[in-house]
C-alpha atoms as a PDB file:
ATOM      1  CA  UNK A   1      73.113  94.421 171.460  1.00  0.00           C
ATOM      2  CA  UNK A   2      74.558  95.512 174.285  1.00  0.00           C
ATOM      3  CA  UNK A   3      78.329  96.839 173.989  1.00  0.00           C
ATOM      4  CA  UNK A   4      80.537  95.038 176.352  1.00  0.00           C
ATOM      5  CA  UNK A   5      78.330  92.805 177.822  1.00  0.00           C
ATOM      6  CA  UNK A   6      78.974  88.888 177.558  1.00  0.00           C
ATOM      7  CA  UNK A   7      75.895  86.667 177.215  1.00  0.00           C
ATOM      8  CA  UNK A   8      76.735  82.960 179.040  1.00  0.00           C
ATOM      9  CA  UNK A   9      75.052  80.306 177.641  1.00  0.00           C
ATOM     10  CA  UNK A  10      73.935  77.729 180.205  1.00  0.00           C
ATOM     11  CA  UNK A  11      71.611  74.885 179.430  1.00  0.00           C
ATOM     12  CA  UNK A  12      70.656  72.481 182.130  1.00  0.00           C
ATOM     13  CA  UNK A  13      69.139  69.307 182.236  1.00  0.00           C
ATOM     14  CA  UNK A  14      69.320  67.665 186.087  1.00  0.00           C
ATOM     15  CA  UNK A  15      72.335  69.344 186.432  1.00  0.00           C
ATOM     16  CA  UNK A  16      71.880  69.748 190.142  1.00  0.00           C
ATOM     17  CA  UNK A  17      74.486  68.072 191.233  1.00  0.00           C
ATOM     18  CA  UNK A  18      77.242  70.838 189.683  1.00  0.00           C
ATOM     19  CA  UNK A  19      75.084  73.984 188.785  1.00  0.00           C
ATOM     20  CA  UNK A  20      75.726  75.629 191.993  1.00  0.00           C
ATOM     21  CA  UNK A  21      79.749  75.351 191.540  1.00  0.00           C
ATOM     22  CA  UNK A  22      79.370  76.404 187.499  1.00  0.00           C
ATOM     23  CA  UNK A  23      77.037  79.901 188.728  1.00  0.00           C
ATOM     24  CA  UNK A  24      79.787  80.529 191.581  1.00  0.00           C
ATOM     25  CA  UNK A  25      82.651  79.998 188.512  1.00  0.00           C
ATOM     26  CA  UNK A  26      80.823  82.674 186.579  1.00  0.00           C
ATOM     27  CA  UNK A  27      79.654  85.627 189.892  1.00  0.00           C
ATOM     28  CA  UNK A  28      83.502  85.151 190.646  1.00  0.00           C
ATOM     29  CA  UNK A  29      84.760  86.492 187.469  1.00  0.00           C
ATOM     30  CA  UNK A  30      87.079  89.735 187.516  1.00  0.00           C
ATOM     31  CA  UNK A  31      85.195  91.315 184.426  1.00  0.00           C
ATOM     32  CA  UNK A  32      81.665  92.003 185.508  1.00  0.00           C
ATOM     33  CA  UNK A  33      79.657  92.595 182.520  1.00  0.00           C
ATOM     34  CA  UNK A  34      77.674  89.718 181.951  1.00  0.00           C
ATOM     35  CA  UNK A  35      74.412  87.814 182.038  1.00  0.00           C
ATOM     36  CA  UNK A  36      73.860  84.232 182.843  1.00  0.00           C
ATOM     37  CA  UNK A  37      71.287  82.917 180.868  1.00  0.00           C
ATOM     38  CA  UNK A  38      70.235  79.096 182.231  1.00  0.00           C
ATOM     39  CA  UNK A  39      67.822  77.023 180.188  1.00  0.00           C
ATOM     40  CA  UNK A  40      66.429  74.398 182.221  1.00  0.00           C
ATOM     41  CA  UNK A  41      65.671  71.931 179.601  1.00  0.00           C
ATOM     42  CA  UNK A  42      62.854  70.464 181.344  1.00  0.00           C
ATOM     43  CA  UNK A  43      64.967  68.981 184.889  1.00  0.00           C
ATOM     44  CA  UNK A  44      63.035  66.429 187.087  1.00  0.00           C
ATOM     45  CA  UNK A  45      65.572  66.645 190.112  1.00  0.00           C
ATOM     46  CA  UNK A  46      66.110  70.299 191.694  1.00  0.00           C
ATOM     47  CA  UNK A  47      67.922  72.060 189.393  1.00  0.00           C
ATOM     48  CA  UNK A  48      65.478  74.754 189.290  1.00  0.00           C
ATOM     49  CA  UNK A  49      65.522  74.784 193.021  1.00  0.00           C
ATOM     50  CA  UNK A  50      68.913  75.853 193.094  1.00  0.00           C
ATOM     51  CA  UNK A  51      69.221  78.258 190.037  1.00  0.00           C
ATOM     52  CA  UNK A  52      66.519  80.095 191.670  1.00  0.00           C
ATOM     53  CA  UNK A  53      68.286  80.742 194.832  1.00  0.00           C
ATOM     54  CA  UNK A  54      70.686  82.432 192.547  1.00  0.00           C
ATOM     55  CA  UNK A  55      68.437  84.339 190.616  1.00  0.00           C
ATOM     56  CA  UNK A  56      67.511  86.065 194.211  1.00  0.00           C
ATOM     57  CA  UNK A  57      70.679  87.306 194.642  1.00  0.00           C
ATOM     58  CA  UNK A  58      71.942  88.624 191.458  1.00  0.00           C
ATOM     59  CA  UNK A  59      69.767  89.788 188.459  1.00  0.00           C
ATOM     60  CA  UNK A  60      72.369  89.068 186.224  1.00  0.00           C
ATOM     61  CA  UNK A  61      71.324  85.722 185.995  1.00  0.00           C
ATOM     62  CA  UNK A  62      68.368  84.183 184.325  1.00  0.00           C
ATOM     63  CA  UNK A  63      66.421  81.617 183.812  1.00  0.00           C
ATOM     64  CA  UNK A  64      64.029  79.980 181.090  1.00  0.00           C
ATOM     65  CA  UNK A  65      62.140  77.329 181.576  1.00  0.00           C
ATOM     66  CA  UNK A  66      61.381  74.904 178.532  1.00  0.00           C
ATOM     67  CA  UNK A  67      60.263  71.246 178.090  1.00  0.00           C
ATOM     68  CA  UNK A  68      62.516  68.699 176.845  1.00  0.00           C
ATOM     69  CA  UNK A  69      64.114  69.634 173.823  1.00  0.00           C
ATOM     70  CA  UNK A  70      67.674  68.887 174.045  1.00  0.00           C
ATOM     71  CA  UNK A  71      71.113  70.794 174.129  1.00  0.00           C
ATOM     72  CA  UNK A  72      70.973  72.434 170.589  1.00  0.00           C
ATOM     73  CA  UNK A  73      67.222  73.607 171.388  1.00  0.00           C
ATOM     74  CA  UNK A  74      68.068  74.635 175.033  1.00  0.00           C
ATOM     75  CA  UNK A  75      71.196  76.628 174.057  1.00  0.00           C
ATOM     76  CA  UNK A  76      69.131  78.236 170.723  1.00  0.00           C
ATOM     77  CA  UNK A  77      67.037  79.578 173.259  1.00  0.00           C
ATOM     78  CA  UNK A  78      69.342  81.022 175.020  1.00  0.00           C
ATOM     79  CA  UNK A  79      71.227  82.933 172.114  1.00  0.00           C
ATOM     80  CA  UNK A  80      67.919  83.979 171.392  1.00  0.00           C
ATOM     81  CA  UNK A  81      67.490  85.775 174.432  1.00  0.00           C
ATOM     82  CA  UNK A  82      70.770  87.067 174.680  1.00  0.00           C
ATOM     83  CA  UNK A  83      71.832  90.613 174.441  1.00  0.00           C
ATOM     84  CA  UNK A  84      75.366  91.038 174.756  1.00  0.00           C
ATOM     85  CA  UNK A  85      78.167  91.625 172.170  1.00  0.00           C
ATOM     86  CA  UNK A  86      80.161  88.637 173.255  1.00  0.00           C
ATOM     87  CA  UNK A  87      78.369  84.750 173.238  1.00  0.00           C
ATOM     88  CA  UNK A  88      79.869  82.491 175.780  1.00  0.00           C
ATOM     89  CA  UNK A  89      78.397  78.822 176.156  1.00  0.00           C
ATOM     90  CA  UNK A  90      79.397  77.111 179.204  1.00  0.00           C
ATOM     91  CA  UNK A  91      77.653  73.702 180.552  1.00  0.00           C
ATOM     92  CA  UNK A  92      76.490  73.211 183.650  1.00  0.00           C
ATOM     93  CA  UNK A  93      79.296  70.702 184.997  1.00  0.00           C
ATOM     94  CA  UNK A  94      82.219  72.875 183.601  1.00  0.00           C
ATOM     95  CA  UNK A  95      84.146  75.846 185.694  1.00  0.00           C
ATOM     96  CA  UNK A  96      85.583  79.238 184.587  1.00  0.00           C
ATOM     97  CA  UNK A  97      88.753  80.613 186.279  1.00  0.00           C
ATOM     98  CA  UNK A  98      87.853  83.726 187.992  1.00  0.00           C
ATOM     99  CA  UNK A  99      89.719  85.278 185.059  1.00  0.00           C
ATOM    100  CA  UNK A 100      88.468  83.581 182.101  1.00  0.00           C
ATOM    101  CA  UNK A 101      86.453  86.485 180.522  1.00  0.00           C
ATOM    102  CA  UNK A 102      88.941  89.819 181.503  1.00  0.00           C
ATOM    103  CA  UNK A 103      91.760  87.879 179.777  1.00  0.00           C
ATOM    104  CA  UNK A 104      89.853  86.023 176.547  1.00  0.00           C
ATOM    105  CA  UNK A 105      88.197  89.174 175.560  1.00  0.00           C
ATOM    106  CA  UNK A 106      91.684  91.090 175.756  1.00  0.00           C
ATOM    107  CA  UNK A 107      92.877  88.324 173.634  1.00  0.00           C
ATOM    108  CA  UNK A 108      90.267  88.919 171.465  1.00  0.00           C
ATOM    109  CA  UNK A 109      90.695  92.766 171.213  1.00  0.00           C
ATOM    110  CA  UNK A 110      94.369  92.106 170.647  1.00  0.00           C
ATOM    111  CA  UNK A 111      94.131  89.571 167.824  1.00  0.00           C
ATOM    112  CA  UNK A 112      90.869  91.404 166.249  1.00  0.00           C
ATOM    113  CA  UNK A 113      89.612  87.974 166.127  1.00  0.00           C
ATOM    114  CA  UNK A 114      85.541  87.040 166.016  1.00  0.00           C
ATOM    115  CA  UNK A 115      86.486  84.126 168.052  1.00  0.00           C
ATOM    116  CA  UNK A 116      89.235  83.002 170.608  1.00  0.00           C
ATOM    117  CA  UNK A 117      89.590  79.762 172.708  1.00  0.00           C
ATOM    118  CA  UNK A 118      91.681  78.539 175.703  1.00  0.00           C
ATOM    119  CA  UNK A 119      93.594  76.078 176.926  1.00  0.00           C
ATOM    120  CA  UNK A 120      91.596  73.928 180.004  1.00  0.00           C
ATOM    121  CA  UNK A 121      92.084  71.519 182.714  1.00  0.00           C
ATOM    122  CA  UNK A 122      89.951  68.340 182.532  1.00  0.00           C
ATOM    123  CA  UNK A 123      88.526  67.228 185.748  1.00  0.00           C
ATOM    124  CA  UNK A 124      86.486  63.967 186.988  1.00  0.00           C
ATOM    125  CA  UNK A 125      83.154  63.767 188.904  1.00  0.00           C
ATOM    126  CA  UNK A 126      84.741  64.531 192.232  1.00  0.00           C
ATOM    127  CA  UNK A 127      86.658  68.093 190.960  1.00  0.00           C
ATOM    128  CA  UNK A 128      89.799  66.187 190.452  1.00  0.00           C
ATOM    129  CA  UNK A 129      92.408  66.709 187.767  1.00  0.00           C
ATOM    130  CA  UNK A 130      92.736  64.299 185.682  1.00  0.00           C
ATOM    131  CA  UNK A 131      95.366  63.608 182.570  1.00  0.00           C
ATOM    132  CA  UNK A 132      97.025  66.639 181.266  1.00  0.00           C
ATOM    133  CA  UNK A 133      95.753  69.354 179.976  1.00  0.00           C
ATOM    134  CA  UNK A 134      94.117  70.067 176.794  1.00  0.00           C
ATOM    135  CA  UNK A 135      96.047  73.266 174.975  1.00  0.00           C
ATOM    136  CA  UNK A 136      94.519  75.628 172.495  1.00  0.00           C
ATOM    137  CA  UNK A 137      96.171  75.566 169.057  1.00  0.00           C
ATOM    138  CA  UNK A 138      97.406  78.640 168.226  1.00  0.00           C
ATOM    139  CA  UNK A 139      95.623  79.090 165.053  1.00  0.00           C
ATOM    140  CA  UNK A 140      92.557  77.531 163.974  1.00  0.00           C
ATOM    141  CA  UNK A 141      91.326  77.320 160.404  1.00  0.00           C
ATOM    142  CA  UNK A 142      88.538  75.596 158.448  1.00  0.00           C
ATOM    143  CA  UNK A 143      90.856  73.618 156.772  1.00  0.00           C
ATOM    144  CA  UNK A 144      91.723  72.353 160.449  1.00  0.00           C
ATOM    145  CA  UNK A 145      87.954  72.080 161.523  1.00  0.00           C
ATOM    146  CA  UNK A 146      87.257  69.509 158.500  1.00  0.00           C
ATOM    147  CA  UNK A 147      89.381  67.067 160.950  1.00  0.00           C
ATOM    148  CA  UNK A 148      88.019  67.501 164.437  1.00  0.00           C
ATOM    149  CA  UNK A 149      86.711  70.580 166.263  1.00  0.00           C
ATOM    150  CA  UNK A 150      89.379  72.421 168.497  1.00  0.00           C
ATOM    151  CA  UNK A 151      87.603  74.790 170.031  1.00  0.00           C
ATOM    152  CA  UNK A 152      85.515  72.911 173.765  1.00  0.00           C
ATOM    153  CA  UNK A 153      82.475  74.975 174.242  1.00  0.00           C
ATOM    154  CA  UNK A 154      83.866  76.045 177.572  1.00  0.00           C
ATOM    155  CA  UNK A 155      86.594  77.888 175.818  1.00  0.00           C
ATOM    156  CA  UNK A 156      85.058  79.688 173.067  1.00  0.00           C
ATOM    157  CA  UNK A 157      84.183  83.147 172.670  1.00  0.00           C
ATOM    158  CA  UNK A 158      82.379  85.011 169.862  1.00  0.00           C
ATOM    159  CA  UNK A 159      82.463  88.553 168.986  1.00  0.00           C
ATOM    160  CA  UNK A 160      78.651  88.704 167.033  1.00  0.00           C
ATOM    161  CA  UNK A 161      79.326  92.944 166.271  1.00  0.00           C
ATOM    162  CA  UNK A 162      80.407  91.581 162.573  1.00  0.00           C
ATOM    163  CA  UNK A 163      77.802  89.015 161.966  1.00  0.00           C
ATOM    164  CA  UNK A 164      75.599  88.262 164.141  1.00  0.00           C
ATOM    165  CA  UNK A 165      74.219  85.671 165.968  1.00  0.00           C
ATOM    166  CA  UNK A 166      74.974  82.307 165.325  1.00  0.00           C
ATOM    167  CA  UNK A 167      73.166  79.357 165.934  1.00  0.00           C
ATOM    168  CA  UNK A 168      73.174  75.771 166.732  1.00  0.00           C
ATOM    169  CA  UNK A 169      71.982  73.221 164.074  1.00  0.00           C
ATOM    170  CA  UNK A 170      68.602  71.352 165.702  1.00  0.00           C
ATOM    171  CA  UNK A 171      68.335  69.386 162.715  1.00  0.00           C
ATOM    172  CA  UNK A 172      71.632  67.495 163.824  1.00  0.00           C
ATOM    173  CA  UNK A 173      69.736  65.826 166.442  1.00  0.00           C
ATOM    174  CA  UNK A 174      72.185  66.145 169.027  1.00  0.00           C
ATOM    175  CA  UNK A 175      75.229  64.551 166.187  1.00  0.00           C
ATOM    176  CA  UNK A 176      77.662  67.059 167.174  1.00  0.00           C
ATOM    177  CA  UNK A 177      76.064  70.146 166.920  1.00  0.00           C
ATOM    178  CA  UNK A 178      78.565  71.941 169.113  1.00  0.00           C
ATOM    179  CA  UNK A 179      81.020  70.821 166.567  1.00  0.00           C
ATOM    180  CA  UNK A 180      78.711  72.066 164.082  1.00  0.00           C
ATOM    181  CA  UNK A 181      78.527  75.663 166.038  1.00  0.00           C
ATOM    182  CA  UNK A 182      82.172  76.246 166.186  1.00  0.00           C
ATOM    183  CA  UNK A 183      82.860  75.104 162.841  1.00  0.00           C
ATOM    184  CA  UNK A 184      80.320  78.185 161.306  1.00  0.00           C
ATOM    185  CA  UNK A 185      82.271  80.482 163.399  1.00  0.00           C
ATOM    186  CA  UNK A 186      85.375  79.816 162.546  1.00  0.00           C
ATOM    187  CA  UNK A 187      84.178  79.810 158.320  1.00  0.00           C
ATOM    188  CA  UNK A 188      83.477  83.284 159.064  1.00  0.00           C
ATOM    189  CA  UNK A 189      86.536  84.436 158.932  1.00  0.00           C
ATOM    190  CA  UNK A 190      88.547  81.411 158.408  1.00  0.00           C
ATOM    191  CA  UNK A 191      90.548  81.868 161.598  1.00  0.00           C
ATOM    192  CA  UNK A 192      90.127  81.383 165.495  1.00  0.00           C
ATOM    193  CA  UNK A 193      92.768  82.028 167.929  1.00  0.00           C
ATOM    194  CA  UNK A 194      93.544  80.029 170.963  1.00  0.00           C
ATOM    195  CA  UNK A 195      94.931  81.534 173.760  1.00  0.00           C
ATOM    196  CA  UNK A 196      97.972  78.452 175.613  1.00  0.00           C
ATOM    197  CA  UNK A 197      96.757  79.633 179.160  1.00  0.00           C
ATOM    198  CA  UNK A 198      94.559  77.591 180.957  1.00  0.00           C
ATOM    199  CA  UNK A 199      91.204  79.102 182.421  1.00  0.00           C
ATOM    200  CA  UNK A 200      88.703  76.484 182.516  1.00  0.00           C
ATOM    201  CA  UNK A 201      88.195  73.008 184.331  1.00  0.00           C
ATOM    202  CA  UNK A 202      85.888  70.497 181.419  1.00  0.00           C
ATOM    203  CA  UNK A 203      83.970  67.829 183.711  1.00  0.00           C
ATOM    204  CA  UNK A 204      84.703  64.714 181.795  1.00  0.00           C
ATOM    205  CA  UNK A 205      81.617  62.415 183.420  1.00  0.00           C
ATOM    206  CA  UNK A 206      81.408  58.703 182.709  1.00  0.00           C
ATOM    207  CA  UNK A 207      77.988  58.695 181.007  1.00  0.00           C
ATOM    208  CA  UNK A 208      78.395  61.728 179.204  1.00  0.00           C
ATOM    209  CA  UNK A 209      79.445  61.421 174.866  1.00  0.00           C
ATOM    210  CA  UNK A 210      82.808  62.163 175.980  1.00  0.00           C
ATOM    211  CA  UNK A 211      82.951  59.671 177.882  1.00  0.00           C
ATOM    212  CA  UNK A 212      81.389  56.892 175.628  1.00  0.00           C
ATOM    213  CA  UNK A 213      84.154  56.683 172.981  1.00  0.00           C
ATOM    214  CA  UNK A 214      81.979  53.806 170.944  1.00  0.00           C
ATOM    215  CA  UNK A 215      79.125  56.737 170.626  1.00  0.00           C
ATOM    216  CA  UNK A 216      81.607  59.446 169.930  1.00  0.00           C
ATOM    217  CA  UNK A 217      83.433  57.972 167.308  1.00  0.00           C
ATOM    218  CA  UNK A 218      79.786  56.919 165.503  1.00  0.00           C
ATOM    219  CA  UNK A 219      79.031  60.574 165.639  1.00  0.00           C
ATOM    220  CA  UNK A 220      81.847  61.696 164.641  1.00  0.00           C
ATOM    221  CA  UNK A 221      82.152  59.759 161.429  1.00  0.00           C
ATOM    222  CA  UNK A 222      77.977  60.618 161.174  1.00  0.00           C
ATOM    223  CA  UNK A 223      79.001  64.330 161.164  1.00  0.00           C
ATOM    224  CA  UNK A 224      81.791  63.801 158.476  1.00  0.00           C
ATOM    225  CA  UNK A 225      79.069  62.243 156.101  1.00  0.00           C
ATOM    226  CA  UNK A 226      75.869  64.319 156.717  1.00  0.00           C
ATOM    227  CA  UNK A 227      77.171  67.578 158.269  1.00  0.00           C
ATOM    228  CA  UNK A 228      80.600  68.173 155.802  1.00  0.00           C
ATOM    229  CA  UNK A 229      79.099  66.064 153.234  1.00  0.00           C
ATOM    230  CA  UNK A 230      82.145  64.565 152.385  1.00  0.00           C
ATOM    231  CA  UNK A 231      82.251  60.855 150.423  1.00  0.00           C
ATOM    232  CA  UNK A 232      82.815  57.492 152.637  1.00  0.00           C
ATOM    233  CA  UNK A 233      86.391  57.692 151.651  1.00  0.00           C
ATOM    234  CA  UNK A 234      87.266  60.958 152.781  1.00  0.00           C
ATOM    235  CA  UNK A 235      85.588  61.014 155.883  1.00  0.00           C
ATOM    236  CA  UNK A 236      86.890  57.777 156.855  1.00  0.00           C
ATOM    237  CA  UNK A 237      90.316  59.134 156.512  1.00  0.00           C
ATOM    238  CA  UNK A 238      89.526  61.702 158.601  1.00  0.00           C
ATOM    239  CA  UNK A 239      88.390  60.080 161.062  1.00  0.00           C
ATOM    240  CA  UNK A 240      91.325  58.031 161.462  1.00  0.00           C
ATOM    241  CA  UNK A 241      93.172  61.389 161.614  1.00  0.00           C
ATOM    242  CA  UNK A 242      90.800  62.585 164.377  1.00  0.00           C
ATOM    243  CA  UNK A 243      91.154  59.274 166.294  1.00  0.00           C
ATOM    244  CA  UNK A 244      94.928  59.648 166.163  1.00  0.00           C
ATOM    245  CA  UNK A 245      94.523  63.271 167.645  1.00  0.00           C
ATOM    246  CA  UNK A 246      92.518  61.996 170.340  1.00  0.00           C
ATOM    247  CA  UNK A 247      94.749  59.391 171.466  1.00  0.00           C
ATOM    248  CA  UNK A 248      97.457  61.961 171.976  1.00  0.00           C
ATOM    249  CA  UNK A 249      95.122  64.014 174.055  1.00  0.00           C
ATOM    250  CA  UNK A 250      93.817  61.109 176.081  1.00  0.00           C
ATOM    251  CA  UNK A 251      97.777  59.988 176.464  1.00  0.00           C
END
């Protein structure tokens, strides 16, 4: 482990399209101590292409190269491979304000927390804003988590000096295993902190799970039941509760 050094977490499947504007996101950040680790999850437009035009100009970033094995897999990989103190996971639509990482890690140092989030914009498939944003809660515990996960990958940061890597649940098969990843964090240590300032733009695209709410809500109630383990009763209740939370944040 390198001290200091954040380890971002990019995995890419024909992500052409926005890859270039997610790299430029990261090279523009005020705190400089980073890799870029980008998993090409087996592309078949020019992804690669493009990340390697990068890779020729800044050694920071990196690049593996693996067949088709999904998110969980492709980001797995990447922890794997990463050798900072801080873990970062950023997708390859989604945007960091030039000072996401100088002001999440001070957040960090100042709460002693093993994980902050942030408030972010949400933007469209053309870089436009759309609704309002979404804000961090300003305490999140596992007792919150059971309901729906508050922490968007492009916000979260974890410390891994107290313990260790985490990793991504393959055996979810794709049923919210981000959800899955933040929820371990935050167990941890029973708290995350989110920071109200806004420092990153989430790509909501129209085929993505966001995006299909029939999918999402499936999912959702699938990671209640297998993931939690809780009874038909219980998670059904809680997914009412989540539902009602997202209609405020879609409002």
């Amino acid at each position: 482990m390198k001290t200091g050094l954040v380890s971002i977490i990019t995995p890419c499947y024909n992500g052409a399209k926005y890859i270039g504007e997610t790299i430029n996101s990261v090279i523009k950040q005020t705190y400089q101590d980073w890799e870029m680790i980008i998993i090409d999850d087996g592309s078949k437009d020019n992804s690669v292409e493009i990340i390697n035009e990068f890779l020729s100009k800044d050694s920071r970033i990196k690049l593996i190269r693996q067949e088709n094995a999904g998110s969980a897999a492709a980001r797995n990989n990447g922890i794997k491979n990463a050798e900072g103190q801080y873990i970062a996971l950023l997708d390859a639509d989604d945007l960091w304000h030039s000072d996401f990482l100088e002001t999440q890690i001070a957040y960090m140092k100042e709460k002693d927390a093993v994980c902050v989030f942030c408030s972010y914009k949400r933007i469209n498939e053309n870089s436009e804003e759309i609704l309002r944003p979404t804000y961090a809660k300003k305490i999140v515990t596992i007792k919150d988590m059971k309901v729906m996960n508050y922490i968007g990958c492009l916000s979260g940061l974890y410390d891994t000096t107290r313990h260790g890597k985490i990793y991504l649940k393959e055996s979810l098969k794709s049923i919210r295993d981000d959800y899955a990843y933040w929820y371990d964090i935050v167990s941890l240590e029973n708290a995350a902190y989110g920071n109200p300032e806004v420092l990153a733009d989430y790509r909501v695209l129209t085929n993505s799970t966001t995006g299909n709410k029939k999918k999402l809500i499936k999912k959702q109630y699938q990671f209640y039941r297998t993931y939690l383990k809780e009874n038909c009763i219980v998670a059904s209740i809680n997914l009412i509760r989540w539902g009602i939370a997202g209609l405020q944040k879609f409002s």
